[in-house]
PDB file of N, CA and C in Angstrom:
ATOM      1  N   UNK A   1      -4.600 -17.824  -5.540  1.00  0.00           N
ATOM      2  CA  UNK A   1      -4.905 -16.909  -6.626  1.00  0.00           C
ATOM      3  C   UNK A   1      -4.207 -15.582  -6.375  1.00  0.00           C
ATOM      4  N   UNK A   2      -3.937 -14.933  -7.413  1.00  0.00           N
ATOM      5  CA  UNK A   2      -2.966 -13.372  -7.352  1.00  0.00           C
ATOM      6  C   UNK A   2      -3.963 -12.870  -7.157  1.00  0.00           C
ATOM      7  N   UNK A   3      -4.452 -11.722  -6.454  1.00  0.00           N
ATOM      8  CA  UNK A   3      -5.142 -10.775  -6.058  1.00  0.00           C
ATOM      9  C   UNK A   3      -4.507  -9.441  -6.635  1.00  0.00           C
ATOM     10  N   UNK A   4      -2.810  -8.840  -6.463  1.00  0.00           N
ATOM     11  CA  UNK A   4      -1.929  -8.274  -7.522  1.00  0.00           C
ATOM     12  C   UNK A   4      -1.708  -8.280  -8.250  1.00  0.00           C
ATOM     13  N   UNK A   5      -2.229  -7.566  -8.993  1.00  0.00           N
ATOM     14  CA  UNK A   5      -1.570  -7.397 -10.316  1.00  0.00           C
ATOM     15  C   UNK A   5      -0.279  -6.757 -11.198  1.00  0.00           C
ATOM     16  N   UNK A   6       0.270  -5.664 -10.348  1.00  0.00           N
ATOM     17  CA  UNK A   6       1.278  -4.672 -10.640  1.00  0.00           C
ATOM     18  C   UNK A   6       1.254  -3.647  -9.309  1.00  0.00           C
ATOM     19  N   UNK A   7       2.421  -3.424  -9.057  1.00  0.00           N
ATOM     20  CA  UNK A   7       2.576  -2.382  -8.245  1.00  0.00           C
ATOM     21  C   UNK A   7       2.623  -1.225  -9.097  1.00  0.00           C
ATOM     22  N   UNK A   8       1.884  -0.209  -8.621  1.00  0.00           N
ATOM     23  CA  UNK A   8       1.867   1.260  -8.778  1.00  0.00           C
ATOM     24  C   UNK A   8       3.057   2.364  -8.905  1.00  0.00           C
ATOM     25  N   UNK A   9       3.882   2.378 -10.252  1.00  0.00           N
ATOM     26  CA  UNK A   9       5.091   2.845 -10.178  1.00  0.00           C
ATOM     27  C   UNK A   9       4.912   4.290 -10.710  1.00  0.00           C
ATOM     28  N   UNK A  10       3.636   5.258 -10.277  1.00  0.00           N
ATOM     29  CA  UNK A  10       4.041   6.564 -11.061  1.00  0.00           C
ATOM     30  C   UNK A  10       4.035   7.559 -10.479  1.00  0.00           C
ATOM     31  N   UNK A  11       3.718   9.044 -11.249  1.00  0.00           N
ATOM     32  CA  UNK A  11       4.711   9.950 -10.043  1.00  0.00           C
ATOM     33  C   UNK A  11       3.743  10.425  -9.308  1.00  0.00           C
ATOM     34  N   UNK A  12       2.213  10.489  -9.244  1.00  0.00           N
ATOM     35  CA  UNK A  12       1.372  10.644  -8.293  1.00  0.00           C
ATOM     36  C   UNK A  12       1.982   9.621  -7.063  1.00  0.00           C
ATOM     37  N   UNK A  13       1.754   8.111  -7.437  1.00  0.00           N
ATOM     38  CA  UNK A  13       2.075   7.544  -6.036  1.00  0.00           C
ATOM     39  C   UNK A  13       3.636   7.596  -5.554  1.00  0.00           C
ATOM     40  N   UNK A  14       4.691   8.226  -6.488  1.00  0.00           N
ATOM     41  CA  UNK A  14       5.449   8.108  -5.778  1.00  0.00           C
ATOM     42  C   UNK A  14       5.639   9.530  -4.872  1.00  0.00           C
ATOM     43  N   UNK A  15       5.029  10.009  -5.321  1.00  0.00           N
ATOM     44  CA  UNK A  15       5.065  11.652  -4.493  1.00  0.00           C
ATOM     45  C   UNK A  15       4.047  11.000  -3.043  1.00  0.00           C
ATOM     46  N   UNK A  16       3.068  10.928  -3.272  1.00  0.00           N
ATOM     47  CA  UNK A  16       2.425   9.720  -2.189  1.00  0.00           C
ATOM     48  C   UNK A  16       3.654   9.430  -0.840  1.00  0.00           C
ATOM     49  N   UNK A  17       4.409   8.556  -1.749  1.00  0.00           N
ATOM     50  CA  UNK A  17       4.999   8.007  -0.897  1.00  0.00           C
ATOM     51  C   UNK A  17       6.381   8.827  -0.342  1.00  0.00           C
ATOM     52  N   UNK A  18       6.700   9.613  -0.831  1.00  0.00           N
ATOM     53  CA  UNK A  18       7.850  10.282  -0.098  1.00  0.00           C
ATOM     54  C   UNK A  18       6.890  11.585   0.057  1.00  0.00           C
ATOM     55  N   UNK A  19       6.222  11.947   0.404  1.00  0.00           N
ATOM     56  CA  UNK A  19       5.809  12.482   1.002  1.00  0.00           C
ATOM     57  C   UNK A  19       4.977  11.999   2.427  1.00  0.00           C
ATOM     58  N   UNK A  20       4.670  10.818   2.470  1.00  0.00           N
ATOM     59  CA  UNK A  20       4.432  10.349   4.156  1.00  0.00           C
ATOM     60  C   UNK A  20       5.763   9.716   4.374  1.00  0.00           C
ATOM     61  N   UNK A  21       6.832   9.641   3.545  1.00  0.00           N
ATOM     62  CA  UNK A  21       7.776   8.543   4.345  1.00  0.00           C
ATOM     63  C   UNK A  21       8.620   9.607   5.392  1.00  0.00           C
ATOM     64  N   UNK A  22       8.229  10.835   5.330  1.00  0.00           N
ATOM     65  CA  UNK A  22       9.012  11.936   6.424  1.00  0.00           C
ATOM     66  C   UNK A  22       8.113  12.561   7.922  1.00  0.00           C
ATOM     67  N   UNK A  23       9.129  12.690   8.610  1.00  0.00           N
ATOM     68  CA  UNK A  23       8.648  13.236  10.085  1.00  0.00           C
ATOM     69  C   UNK A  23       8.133  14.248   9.887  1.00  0.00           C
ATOM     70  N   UNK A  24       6.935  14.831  10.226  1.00  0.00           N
ATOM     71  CA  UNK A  24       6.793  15.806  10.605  1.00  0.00           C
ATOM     72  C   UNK A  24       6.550  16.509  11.109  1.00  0.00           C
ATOM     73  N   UNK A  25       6.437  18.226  11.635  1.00  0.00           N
ATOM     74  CA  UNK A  25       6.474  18.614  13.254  1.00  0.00           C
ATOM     75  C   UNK A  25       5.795  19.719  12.431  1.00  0.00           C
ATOM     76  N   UNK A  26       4.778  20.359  13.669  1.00  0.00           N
ATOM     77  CA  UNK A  26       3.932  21.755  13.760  1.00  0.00           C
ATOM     78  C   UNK A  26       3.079  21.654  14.647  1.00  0.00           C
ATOM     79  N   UNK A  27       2.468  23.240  14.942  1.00  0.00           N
ATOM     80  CA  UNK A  27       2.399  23.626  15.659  1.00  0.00           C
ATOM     81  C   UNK A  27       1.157  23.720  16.091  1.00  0.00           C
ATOM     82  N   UNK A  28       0.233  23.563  17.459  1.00  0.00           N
ATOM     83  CA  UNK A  28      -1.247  23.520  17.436  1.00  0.00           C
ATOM     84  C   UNK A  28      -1.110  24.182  18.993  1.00  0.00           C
ATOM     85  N   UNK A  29      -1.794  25.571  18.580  1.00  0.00           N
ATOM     86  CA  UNK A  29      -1.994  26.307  20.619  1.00  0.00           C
ATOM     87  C   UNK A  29      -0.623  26.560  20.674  1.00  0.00           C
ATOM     88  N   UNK A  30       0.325  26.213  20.033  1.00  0.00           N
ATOM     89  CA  UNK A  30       1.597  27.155  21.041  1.00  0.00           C
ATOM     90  C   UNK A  30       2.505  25.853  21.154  1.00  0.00           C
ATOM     91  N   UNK A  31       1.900  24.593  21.032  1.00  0.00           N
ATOM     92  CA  UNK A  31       2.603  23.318  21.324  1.00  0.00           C
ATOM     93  C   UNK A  31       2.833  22.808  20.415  1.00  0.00           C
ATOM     94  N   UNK A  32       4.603  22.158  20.105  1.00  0.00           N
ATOM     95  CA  UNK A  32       4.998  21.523  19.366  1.00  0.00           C
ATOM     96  C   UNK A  32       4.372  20.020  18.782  1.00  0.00           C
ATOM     97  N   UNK A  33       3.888  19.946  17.904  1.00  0.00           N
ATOM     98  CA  UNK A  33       3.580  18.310  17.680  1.00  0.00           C
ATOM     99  C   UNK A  33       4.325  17.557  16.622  1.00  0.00           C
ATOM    100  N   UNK A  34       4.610  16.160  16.475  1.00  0.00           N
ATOM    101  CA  UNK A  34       5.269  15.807  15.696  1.00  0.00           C
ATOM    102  C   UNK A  34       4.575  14.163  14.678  1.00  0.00           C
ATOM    103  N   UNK A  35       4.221  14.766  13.727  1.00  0.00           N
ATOM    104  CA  UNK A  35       3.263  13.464  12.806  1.00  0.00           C
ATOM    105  C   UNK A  35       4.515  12.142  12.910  1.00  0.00           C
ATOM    106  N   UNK A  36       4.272  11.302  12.713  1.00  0.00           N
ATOM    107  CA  UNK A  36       5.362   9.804  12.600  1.00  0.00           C
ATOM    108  C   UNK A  36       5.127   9.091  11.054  1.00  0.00           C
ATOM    109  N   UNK A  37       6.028   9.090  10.376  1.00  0.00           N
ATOM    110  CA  UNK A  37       6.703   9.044   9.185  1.00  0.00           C
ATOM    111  C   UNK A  37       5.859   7.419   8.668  1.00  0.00           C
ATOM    112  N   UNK A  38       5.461   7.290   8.063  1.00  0.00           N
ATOM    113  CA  UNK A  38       4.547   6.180   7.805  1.00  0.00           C
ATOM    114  C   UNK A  38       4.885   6.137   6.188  1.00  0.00           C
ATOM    115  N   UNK A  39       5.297   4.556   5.631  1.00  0.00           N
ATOM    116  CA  UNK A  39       5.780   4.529   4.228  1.00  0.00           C
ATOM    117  C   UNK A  39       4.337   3.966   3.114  1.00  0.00           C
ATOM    118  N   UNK A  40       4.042   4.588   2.235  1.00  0.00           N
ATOM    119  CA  UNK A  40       2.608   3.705   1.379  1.00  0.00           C
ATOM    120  C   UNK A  40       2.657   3.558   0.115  1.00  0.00           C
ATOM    121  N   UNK A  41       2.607   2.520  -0.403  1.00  0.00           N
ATOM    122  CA  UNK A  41       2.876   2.160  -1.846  1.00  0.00           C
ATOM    123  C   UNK A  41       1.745   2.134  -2.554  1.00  0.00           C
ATOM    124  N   UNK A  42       1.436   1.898  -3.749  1.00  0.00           N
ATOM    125  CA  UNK A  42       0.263   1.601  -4.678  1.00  0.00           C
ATOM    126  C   UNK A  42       0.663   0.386  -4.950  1.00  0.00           C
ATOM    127  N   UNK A  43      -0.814  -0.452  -5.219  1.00  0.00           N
ATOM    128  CA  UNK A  43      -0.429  -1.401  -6.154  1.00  0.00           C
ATOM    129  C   UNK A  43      -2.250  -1.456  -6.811  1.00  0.00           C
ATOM    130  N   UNK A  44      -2.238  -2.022  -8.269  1.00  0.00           N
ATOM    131  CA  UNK A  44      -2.928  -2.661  -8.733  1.00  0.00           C
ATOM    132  C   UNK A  44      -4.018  -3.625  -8.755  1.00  0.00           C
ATOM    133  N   UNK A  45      -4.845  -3.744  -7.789  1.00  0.00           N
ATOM    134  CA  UNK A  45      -5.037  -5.315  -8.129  1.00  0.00           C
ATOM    135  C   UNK A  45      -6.594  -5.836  -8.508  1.00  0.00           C
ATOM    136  N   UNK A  46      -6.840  -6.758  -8.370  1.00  0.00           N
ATOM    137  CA  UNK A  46      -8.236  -7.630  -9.290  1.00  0.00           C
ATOM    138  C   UNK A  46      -9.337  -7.109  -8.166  1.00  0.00           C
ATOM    139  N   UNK A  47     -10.471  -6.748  -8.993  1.00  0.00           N
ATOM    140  CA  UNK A  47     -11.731  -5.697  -8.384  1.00  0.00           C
ATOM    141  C   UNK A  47     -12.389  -6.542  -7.285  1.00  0.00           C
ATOM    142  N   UNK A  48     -12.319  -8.406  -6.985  1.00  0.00           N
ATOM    143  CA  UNK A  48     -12.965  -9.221  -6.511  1.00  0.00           C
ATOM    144  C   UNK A  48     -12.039  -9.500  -5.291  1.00  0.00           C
ATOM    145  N   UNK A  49     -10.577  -8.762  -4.886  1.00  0.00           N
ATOM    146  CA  UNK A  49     -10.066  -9.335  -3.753  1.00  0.00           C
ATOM    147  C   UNK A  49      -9.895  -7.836  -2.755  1.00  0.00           C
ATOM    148  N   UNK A  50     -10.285  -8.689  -1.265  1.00  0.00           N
ATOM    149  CA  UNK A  50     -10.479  -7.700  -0.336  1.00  0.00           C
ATOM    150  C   UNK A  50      -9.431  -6.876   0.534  1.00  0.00           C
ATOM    151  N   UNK A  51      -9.172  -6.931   1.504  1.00  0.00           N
ATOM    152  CA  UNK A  51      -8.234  -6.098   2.083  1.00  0.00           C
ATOM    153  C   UNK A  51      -7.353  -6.729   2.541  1.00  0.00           C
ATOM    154  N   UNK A  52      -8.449  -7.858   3.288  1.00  0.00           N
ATOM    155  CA  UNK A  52      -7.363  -8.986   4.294  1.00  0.00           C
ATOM    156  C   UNK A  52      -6.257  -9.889   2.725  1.00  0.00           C
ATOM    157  N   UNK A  53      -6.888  -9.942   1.812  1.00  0.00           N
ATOM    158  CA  UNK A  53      -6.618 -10.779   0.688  1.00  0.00           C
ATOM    159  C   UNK A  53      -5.171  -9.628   0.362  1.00  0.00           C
ATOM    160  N   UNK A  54      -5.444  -8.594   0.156  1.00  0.00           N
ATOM    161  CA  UNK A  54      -4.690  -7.658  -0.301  1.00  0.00           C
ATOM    162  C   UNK A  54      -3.204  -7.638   0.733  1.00  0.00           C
ATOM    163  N   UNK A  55      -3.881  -7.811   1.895  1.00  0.00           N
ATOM    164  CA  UNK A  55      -2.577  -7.424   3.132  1.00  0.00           C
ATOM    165  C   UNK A  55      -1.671  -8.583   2.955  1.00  0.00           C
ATOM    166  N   UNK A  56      -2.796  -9.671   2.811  1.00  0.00           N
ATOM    167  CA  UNK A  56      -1.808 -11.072   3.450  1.00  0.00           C
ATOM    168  C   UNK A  56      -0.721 -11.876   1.725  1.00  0.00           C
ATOM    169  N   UNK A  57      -1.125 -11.128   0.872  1.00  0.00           N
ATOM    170  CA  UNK A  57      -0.268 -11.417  -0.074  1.00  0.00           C
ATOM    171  C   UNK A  57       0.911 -10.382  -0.478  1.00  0.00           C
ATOM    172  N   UNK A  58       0.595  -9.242   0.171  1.00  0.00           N
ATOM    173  CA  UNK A  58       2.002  -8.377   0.146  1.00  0.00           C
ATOM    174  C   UNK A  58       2.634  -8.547   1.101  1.00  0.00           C
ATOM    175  N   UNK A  59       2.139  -8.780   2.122  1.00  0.00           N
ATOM    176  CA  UNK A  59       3.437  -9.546   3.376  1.00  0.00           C
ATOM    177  C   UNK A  59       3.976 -10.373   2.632  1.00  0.00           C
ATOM    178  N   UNK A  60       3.244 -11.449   2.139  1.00  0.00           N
ATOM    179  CA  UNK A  60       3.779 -12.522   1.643  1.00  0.00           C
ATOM    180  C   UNK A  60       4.597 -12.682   0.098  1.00  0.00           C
ATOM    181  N   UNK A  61       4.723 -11.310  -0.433  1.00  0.00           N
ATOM    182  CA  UNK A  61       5.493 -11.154  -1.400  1.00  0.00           C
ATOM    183  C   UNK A  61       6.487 -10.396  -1.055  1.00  0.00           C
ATOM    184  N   UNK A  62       6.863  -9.373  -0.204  1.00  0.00           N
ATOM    185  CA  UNK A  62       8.006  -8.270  -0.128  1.00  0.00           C
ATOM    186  C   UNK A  62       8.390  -8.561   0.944  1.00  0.00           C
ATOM    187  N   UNK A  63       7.934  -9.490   1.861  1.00  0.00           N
ATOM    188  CA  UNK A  63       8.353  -9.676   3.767  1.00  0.00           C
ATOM    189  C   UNK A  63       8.595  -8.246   4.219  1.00  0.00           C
ATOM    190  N   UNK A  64       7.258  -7.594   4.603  1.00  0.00           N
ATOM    191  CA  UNK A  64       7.144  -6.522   5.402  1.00  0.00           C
ATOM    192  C   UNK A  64       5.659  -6.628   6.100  1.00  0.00           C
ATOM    193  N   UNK A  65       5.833  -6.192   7.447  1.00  0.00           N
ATOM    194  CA  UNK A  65       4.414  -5.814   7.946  1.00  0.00           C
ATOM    195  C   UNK A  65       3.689  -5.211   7.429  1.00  0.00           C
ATOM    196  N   UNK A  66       2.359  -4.691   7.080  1.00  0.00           N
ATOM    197  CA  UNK A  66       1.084  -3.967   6.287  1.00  0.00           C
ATOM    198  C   UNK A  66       0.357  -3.639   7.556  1.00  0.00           C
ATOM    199  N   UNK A  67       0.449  -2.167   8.042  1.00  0.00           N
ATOM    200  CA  UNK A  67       0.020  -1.703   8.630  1.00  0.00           C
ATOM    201  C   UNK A  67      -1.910  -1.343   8.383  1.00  0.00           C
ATOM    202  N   UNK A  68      -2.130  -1.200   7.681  1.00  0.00           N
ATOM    203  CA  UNK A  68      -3.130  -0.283   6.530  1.00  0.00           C
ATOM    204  C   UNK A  68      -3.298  -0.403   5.259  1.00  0.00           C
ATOM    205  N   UNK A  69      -4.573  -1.010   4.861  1.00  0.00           N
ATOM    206  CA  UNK A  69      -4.612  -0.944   3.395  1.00  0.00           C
ATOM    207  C   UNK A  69      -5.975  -0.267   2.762  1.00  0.00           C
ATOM    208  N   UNK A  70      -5.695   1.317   2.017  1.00  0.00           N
ATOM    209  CA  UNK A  70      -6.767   1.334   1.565  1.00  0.00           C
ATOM    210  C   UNK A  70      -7.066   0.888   0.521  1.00  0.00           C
ATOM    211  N   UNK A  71      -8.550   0.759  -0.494  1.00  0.00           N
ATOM    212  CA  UNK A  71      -8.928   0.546  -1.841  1.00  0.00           C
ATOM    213  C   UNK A  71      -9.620   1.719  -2.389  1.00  0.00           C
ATOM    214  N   UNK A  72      -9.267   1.450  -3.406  1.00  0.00           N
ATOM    215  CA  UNK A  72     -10.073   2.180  -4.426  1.00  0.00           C
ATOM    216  C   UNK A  72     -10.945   1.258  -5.632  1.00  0.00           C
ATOM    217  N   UNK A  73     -11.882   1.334  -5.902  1.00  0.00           N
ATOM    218  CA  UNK A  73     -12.806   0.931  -7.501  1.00  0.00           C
ATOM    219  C   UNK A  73     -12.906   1.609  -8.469  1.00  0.00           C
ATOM    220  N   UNK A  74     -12.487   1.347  -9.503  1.00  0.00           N
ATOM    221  CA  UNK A  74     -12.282   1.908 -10.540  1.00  0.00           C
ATOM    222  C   UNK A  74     -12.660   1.310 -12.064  1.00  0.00           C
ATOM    223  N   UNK A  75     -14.293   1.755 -12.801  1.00  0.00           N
ATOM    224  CA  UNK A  75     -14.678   1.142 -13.391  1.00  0.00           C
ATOM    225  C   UNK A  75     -14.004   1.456 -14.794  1.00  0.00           C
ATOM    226  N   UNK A  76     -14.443  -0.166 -15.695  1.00  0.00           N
ATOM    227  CA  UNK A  76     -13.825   0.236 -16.745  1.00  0.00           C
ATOM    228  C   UNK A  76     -14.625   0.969 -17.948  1.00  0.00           C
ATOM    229  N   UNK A  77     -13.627   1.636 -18.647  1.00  0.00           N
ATOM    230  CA  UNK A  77     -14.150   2.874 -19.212  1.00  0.00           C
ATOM    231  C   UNK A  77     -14.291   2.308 -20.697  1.00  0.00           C
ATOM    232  N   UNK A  78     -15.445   2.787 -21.177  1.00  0.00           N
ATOM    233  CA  UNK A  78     -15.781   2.846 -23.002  1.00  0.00           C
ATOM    234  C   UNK A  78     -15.075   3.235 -23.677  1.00  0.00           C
ATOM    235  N   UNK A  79     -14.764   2.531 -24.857  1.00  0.00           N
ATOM    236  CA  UNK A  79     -13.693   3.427 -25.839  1.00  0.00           C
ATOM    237  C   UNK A  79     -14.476   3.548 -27.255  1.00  0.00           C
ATOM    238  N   UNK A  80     -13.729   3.787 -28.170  1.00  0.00           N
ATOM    239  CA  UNK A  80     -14.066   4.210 -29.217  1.00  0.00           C
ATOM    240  C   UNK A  80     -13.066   4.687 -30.818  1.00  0.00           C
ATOM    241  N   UNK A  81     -12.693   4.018 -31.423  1.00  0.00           N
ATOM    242  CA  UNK A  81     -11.629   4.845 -32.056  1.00  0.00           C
ATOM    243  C   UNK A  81     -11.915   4.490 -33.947  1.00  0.00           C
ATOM    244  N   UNK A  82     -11.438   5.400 -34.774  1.00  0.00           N
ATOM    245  CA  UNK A  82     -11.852   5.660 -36.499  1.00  0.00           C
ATOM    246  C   UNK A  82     -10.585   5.092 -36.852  1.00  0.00           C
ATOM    247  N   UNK A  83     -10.997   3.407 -37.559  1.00  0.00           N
ATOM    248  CA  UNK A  83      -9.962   2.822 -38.372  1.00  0.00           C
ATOM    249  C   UNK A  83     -10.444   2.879 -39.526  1.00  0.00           C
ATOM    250  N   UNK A  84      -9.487   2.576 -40.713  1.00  0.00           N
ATOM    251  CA  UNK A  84     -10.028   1.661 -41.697  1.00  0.00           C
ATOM    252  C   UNK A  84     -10.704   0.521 -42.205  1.00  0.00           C
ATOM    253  N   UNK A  85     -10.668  -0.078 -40.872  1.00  0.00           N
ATOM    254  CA  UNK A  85     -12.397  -0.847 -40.863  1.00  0.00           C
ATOM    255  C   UNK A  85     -13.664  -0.528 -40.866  1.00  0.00           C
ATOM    256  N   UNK A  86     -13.547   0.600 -40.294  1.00  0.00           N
ATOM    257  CA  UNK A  86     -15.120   1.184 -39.438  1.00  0.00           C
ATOM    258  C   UNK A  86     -14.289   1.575 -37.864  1.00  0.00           C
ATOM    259  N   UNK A  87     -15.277   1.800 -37.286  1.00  0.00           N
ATOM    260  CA  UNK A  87     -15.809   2.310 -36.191  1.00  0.00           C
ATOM    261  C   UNK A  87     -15.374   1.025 -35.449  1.00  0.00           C
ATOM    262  N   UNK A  88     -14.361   1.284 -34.381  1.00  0.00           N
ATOM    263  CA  UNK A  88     -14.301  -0.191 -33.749  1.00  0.00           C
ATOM    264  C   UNK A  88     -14.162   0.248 -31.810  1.00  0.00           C
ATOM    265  N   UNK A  89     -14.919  -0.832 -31.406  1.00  0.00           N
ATOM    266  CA  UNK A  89     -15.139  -0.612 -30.037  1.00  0.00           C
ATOM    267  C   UNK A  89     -14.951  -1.526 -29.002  1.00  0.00           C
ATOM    268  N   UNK A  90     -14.707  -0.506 -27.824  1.00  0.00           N
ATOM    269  CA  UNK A  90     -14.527  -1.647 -26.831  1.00  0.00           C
ATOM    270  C   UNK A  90     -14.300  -1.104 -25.027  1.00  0.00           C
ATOM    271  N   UNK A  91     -14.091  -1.900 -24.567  1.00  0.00           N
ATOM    272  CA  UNK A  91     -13.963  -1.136 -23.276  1.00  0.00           C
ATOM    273  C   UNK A  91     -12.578  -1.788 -22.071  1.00  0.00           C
ATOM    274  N   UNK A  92     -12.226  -0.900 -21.420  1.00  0.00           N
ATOM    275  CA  UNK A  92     -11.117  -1.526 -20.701  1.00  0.00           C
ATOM    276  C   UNK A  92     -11.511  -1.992 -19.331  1.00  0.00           C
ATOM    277  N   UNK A  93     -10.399  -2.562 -18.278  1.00  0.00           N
ATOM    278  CA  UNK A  93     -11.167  -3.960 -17.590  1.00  0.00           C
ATOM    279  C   UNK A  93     -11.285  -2.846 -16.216  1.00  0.00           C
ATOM    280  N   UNK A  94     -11.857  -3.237 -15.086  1.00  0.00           N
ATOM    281  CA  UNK A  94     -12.475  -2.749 -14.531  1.00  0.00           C
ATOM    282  C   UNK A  94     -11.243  -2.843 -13.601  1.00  0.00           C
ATOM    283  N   UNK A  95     -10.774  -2.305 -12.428  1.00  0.00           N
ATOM    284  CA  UNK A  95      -9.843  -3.218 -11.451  1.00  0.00           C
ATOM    285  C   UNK A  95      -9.756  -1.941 -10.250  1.00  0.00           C
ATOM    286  N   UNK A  96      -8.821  -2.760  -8.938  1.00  0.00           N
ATOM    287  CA  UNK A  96      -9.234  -2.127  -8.114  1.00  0.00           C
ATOM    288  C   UNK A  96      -8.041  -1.320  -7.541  1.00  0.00           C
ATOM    289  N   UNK A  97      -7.755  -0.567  -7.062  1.00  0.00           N
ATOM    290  CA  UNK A  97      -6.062   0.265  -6.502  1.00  0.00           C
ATOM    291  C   UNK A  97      -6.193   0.193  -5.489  1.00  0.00           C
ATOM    292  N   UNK A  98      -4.873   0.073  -4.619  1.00  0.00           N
ATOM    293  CA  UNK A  98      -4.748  -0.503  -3.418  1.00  0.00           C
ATOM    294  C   UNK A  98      -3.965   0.508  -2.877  1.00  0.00           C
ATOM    295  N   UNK A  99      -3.799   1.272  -1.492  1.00  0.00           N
ATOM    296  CA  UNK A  99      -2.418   1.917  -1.311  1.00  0.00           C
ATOM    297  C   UNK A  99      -2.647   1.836   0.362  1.00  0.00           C
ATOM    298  N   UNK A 100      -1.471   0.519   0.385  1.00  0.00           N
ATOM    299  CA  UNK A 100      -0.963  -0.418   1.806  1.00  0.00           C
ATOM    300  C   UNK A 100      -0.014   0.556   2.627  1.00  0.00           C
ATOM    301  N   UNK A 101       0.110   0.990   3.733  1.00  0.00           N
ATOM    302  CA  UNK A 101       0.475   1.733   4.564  1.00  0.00           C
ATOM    303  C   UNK A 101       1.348   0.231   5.381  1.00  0.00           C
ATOM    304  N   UNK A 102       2.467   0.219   5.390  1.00  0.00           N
ATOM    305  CA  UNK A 102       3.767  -0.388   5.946  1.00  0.00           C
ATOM    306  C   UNK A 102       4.055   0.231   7.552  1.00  0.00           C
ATOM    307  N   UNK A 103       4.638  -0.966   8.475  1.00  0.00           N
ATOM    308  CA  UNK A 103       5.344  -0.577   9.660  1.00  0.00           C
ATOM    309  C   UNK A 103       6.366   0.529   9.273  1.00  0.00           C
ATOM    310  N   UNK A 104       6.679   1.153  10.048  1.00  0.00           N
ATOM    311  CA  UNK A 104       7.884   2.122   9.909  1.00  0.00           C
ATOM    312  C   UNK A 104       9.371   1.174  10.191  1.00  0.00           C
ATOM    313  N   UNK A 105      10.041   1.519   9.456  1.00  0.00           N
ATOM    314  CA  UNK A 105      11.226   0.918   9.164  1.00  0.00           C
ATOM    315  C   UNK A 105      11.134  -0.029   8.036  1.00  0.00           C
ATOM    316  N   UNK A 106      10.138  -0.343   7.213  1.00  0.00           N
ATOM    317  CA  UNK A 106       9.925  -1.218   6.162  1.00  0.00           C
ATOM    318  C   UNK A 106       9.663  -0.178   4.925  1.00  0.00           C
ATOM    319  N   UNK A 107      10.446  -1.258   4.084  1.00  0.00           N
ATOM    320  CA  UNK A 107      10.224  -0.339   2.842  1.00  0.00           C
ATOM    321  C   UNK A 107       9.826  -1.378   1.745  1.00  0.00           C
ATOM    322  N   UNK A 108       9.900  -1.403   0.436  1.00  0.00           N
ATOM    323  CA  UNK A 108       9.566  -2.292  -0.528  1.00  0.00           C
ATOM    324  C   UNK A 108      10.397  -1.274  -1.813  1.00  0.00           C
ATOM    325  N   UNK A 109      11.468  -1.999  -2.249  1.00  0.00           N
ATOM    326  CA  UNK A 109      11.970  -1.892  -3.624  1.00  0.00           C
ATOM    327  C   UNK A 109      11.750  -2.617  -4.807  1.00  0.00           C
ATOM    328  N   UNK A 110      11.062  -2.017  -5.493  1.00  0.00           N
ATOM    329  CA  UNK A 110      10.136  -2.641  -6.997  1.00  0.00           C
ATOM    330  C   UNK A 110      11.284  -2.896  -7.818  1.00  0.00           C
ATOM    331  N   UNK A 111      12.525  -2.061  -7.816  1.00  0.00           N
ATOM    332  CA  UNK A 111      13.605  -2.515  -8.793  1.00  0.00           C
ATOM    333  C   UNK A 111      14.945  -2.997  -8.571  1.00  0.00           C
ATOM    334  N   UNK A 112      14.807  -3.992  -7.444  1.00  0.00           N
ATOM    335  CA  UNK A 112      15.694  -4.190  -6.820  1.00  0.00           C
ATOM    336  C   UNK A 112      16.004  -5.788  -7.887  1.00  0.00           C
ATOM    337  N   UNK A 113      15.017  -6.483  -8.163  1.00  0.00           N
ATOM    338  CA  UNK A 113      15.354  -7.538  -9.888  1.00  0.00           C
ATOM    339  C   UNK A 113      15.007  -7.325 -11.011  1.00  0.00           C
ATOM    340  N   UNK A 114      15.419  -6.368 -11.191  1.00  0.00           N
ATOM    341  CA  UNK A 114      15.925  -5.539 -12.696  1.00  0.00           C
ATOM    342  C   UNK A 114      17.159  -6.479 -13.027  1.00  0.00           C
TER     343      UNK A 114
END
């Protein structure tokens, strides 16, 4: 079963992601320290699959290690809108966001089969 649904292509997560994909160095007491560059994508996926479910099908779709995967829940929201029918309603689907933290040196290109 897909547990994915879509990878996460917008500019929150891509700022996300180039923003941990760099080294970075500062300063604590006087001593240099240096953070290690860690790459993390978003993706999409169905509210009923878990982490291990989440890890072991993006290895298994992009061939990269998955260091880290967090989730998010995200319920679905009521709508409401004024047609020429009436009053028509409904609500959108519930689902869960994922953002997988990769080995360093791995990356994942979403538009590479365009």
């Amino acid at each position: 079963m897909a547990f994915i649904i879509k990878p996460l292509v917008t500019e929150k997560m891509t700022k996300i992601t180039d923003k941990t994909s760099e080294e970075k160095t500062y300063k604590v007491k006087g001593e240099t320290r240096t953070k290690k560059a860690e790459t993390r994508y978003g993706f999409i996926c169905r509210p009923e699959a878990n982490k291990l479910q989440i890890k072991q099908e993006v290895e298994q779709l992009y061939n990269v290690t998955v260091i880290d995967v967090n989730t998010m829940r995200y319920a679905g929201k009521r709508s409401s809108r004024y047609t020429k029918d009436g009053l028509i309603r409904g609500q959108r689907n519930a689902y869960k966001k994922a953002i997988v933290t990769l080995k360093e040196g791995d990356t994942i290109d979403f538009y590479s089969n365009i």
